[in-house]
PDB file of N, CA and C in Angstrom:
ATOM      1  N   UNK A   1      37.888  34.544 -99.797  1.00  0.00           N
ATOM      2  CA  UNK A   1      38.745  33.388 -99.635  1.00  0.00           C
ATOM      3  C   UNK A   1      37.918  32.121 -99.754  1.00  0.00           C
ATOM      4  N   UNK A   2      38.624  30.794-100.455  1.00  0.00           N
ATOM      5  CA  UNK A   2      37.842  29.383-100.791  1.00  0.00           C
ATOM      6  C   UNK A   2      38.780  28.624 -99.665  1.00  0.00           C
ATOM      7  N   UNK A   3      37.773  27.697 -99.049  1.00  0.00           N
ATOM      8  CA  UNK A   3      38.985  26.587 -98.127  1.00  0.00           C
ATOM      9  C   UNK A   3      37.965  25.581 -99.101  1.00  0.00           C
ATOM     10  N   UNK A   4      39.476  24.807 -99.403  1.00  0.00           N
ATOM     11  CA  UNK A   4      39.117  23.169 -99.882  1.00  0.00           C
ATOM     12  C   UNK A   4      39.840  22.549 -98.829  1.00  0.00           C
ATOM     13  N   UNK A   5      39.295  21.214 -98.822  1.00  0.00           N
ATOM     14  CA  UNK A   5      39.411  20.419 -98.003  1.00  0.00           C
ATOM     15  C   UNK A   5      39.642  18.582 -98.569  1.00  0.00           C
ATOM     16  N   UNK A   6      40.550  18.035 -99.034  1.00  0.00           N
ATOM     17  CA  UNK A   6      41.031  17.256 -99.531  1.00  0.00           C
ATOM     18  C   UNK A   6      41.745  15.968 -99.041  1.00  0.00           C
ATOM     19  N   UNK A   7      40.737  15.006 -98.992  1.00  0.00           N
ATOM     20  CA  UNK A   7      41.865  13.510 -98.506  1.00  0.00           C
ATOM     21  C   UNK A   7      43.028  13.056 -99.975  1.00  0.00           C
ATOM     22  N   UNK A   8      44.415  12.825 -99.249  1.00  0.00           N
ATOM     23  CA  UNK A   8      45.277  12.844-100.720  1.00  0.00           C
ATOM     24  C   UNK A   8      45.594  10.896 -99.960  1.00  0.00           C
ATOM     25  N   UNK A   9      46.057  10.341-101.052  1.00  0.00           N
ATOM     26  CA  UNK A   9      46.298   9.150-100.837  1.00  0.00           C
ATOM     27  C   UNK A   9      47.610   8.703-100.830  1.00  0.00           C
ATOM     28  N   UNK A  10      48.855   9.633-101.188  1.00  0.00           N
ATOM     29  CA  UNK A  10      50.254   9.127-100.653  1.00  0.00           C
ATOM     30  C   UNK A  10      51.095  10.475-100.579  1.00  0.00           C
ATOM     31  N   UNK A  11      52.411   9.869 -99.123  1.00  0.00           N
ATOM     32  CA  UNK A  11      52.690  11.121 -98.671  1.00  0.00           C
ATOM     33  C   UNK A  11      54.112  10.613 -99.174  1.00  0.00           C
ATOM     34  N   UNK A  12      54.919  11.259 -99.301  1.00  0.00           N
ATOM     35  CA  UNK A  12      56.316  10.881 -99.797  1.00  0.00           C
ATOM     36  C   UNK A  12      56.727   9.989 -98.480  1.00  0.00           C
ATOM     37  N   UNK A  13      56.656  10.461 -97.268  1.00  0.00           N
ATOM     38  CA  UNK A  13      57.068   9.463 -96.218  1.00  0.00           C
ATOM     39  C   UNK A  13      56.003   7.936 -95.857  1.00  0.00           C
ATOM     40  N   UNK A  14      55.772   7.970 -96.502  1.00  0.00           N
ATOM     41  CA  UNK A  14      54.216   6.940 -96.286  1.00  0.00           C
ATOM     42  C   UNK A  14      55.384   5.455 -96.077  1.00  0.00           C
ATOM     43  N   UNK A  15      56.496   5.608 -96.365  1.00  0.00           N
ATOM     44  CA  UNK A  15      56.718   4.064 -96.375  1.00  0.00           C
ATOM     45  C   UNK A  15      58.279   4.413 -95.582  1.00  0.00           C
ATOM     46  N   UNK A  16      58.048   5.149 -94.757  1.00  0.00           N
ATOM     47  CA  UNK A  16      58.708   5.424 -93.687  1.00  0.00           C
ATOM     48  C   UNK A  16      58.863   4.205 -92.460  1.00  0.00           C
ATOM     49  N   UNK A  17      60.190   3.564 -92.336  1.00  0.00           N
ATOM     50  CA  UNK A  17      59.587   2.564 -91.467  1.00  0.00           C
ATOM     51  C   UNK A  17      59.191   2.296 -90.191  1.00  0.00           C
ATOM     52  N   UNK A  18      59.943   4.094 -89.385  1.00  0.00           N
ATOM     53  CA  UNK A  18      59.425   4.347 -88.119  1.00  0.00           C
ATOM     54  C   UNK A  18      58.593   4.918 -88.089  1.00  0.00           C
ATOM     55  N   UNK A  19      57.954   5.200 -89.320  1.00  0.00           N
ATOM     56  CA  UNK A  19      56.750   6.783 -88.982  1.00  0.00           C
ATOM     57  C   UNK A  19      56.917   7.595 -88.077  1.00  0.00           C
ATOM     58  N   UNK A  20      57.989   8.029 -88.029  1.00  0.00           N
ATOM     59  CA  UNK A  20      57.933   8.762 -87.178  1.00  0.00           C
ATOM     60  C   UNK A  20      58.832  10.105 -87.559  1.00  0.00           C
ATOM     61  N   UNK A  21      58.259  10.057 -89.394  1.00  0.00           N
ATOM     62  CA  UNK A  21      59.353  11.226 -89.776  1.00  0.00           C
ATOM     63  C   UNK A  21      57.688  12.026 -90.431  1.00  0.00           C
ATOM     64  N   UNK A  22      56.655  11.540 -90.442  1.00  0.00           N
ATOM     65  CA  UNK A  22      54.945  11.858 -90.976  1.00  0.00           C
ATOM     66  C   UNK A  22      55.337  13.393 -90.725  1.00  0.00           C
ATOM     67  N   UNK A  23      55.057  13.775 -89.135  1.00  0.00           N
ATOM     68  CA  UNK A  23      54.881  15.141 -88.925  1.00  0.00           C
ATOM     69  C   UNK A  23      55.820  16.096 -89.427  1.00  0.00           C
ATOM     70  N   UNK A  24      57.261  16.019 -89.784  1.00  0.00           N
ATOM     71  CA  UNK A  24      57.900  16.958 -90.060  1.00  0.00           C
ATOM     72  C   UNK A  24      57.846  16.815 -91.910  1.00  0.00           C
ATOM     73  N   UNK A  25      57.684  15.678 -92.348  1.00  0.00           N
ATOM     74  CA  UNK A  25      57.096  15.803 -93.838  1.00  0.00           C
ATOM     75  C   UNK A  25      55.707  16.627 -94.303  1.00  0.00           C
ATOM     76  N   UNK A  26      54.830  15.985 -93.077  1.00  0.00           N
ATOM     77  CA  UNK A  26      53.594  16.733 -93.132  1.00  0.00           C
ATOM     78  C   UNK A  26      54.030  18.758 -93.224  1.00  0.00           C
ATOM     79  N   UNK A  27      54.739  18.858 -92.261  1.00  0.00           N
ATOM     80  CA  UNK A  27      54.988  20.641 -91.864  1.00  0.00           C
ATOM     81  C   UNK A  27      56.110  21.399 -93.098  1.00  0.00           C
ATOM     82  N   UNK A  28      56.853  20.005 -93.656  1.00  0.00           N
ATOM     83  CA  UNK A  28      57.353  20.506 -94.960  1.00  0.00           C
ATOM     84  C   UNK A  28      56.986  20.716 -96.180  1.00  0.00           C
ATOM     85  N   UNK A  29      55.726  19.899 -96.346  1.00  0.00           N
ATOM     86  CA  UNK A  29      54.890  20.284 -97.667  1.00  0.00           C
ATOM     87  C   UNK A  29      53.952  21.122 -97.154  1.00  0.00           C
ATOM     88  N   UNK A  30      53.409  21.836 -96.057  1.00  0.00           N
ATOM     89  CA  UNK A  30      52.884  22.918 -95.164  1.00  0.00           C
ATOM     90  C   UNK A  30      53.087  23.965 -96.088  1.00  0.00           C
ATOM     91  N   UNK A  31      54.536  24.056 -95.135  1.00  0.00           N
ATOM     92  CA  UNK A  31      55.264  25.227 -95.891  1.00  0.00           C
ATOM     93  C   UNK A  31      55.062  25.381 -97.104  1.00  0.00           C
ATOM     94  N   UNK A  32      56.165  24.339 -97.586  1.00  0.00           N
ATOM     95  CA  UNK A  32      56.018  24.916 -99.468  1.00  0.00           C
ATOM     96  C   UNK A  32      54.835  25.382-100.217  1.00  0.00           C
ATOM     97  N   UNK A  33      53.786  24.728 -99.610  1.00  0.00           N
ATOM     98  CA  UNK A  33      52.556  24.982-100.351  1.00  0.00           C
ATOM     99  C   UNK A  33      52.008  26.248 -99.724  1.00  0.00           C
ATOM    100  N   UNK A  34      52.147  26.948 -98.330  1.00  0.00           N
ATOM    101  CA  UNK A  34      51.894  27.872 -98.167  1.00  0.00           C
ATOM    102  C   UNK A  34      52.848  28.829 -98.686  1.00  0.00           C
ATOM    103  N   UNK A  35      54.090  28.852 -99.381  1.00  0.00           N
ATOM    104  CA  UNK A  35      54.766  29.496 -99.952  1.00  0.00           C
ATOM    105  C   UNK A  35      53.902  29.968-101.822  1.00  0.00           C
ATOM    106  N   UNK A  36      53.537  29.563-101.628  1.00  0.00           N
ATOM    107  CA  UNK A  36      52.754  29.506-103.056  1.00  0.00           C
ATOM    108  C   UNK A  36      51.536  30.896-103.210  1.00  0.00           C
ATOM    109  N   UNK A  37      51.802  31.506-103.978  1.00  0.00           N
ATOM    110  CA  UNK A  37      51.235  32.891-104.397  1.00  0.00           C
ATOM    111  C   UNK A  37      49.648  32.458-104.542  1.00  0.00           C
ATOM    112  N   UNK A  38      48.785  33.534-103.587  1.00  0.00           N
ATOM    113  CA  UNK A  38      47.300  32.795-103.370  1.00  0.00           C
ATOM    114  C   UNK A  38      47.309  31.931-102.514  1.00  0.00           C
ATOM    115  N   UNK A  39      47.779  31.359-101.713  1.00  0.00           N
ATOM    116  CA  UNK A  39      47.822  30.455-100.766  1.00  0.00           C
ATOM    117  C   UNK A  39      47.512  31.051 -98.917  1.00  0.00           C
ATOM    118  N   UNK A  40      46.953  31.229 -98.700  1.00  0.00           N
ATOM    119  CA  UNK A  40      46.944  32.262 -97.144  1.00  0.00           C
ATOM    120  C   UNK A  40      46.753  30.843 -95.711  1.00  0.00           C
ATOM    121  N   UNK A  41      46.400  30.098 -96.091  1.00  0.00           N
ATOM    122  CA  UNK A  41      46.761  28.726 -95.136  1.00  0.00           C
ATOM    123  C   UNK A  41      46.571  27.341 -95.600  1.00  0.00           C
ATOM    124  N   UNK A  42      47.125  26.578 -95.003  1.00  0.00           N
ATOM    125  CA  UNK A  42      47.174  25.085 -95.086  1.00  0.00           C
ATOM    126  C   UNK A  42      47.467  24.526 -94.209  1.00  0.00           C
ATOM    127  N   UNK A  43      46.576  23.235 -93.830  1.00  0.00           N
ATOM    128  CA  UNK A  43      46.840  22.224 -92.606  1.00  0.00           C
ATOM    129  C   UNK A  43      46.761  20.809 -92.957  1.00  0.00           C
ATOM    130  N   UNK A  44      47.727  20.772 -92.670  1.00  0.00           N
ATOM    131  CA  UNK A  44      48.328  18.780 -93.114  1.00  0.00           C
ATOM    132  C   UNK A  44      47.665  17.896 -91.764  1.00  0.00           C
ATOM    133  N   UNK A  45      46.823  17.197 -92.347  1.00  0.00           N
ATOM    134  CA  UNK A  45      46.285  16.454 -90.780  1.00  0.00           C
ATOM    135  C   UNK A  45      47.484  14.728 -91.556  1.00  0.00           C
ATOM    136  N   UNK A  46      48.107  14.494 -90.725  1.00  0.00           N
ATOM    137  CA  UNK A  46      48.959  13.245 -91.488  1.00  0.00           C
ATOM    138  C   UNK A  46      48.282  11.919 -91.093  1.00  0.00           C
ATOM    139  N   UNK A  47      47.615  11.703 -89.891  1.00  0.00           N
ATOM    140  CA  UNK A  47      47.148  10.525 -89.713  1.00  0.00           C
ATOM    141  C   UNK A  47      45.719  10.611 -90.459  1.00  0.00           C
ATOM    142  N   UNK A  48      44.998  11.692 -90.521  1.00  0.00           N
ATOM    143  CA  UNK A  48      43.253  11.346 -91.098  1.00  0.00           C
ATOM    144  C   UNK A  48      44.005  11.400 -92.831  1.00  0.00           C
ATOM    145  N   UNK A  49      45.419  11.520 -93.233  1.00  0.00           N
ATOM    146  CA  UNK A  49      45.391  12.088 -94.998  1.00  0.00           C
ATOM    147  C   UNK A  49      44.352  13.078 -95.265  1.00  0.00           C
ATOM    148  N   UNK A  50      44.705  13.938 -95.052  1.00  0.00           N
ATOM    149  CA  UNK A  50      43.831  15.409 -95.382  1.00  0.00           C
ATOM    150  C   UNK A  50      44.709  16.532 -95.349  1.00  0.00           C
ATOM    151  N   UNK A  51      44.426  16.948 -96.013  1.00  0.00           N
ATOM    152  CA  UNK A  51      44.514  18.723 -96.636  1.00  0.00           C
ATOM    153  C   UNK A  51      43.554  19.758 -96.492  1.00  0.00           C
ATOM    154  N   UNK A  52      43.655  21.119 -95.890  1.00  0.00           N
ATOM    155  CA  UNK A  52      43.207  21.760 -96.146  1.00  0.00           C
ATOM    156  C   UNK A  52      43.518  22.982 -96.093  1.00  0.00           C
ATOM    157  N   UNK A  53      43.341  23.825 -97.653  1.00  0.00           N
ATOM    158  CA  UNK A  53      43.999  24.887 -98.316  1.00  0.00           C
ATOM    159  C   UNK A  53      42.619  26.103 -98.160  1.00  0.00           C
ATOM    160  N   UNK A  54      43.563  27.032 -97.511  1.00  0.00           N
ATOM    161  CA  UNK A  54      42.512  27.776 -97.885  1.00  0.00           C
ATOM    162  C   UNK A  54      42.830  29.131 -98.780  1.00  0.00           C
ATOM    163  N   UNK A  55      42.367  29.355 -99.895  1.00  0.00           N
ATOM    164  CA  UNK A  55      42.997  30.258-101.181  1.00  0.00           C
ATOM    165  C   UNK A  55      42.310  31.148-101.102  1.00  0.00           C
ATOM    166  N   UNK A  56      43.581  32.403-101.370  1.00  0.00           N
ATOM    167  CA  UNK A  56      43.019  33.736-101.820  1.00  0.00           C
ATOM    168  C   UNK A  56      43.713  34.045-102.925  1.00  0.00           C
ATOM    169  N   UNK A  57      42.867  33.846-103.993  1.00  0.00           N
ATOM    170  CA  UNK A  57      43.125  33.952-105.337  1.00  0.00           C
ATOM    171  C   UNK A  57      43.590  33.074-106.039  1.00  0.00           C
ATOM    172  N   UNK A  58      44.633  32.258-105.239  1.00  0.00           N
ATOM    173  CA  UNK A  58      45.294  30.967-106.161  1.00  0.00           C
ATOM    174  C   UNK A  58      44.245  30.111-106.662  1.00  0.00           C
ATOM    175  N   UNK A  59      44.245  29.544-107.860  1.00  0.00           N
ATOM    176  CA  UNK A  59      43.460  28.234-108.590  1.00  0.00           C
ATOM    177  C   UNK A  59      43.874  26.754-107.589  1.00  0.00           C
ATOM    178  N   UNK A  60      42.651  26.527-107.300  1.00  0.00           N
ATOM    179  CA  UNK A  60      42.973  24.970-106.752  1.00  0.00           C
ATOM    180  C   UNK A  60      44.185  23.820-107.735  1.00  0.00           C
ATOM    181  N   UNK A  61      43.505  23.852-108.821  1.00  0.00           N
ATOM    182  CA  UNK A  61      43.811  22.846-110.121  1.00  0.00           C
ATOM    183  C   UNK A  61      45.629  22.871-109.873  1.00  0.00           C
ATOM    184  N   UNK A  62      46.000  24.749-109.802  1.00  0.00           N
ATOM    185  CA  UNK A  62      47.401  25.157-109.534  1.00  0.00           C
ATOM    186  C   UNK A  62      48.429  24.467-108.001  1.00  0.00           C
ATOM    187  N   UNK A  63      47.659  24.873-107.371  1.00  0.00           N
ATOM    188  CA  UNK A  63      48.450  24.056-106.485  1.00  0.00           C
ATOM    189  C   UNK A  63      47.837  22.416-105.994  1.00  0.00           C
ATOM    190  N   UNK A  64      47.063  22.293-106.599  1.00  0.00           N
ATOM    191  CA  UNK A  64      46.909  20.047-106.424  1.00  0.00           C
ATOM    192  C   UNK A  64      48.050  20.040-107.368  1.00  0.00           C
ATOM    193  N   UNK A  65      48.512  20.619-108.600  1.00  0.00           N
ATOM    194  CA  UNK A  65      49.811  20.445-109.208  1.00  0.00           C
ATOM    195  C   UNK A  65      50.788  20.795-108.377  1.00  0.00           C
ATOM    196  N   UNK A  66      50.954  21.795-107.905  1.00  0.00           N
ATOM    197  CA  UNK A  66      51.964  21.617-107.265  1.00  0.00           C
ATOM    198  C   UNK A  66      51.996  20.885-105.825  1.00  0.00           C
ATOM    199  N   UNK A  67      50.875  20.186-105.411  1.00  0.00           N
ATOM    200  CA  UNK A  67      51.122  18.958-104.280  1.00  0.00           C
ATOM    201  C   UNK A  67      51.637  17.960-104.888  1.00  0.00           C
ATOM    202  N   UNK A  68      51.210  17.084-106.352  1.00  0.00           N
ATOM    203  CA  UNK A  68      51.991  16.686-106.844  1.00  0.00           C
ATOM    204  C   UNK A  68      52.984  16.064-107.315  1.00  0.00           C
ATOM    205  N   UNK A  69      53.466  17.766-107.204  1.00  0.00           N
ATOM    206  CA  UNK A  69      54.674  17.699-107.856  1.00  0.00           C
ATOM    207  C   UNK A  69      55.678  17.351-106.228  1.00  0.00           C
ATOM    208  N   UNK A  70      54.935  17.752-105.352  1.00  0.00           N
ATOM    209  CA  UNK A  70      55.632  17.187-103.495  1.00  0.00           C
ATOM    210  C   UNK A  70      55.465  16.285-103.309  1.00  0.00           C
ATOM    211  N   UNK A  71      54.767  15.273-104.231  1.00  0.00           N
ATOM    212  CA  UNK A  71      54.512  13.612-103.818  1.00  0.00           C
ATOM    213  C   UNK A  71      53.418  13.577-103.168  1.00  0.00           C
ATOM    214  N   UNK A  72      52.705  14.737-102.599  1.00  0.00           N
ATOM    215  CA  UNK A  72      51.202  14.788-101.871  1.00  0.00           C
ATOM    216  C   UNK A  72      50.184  14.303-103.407  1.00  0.00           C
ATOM    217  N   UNK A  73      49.746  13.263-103.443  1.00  0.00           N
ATOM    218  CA  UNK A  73      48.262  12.487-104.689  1.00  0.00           C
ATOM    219  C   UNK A  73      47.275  13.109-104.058  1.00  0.00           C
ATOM    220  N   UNK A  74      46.845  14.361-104.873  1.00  0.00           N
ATOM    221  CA  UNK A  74      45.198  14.596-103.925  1.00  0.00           C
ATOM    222  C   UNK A  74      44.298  13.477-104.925  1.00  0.00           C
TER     223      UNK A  74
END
């Protein structure tokens, strides 16, 4: 298994005006991306902007596309 570890620079809620929707955006692109074949964990830190994936077998290149494609900019 590879863990990358990734600061991304915009979250789809980023211009949220209570912020106070971060954590459940953060735990929804969680998911999806741990839904992703090769994927065995991921942790959304929302206040430091960080990612970190840790892959078994999946291509990084594959899912930063599909962050993406979630509005997560690694």
């Amino acid at each position: 298994m590879e863990q990358k570890t990734c600061d991304y620079s915009y979250l789809p809620c980023q211009f949220c005006v209570g912020k106070n929707h971060c954590r459940q955006c953060g735990e929804d692109i969680r998911r999806a991306l741990l839904g992703l074949s090769g994927v065995a964990a991921v942790e959304m830190d929302v206040p430091a902007r960080r990612l970190t994936l840790t892959l078994d077998g999946a291509d990084f290149d594959d899912v930063a596309d599909a962050a993406d494609a979630l509005g997560v900019f690694l």
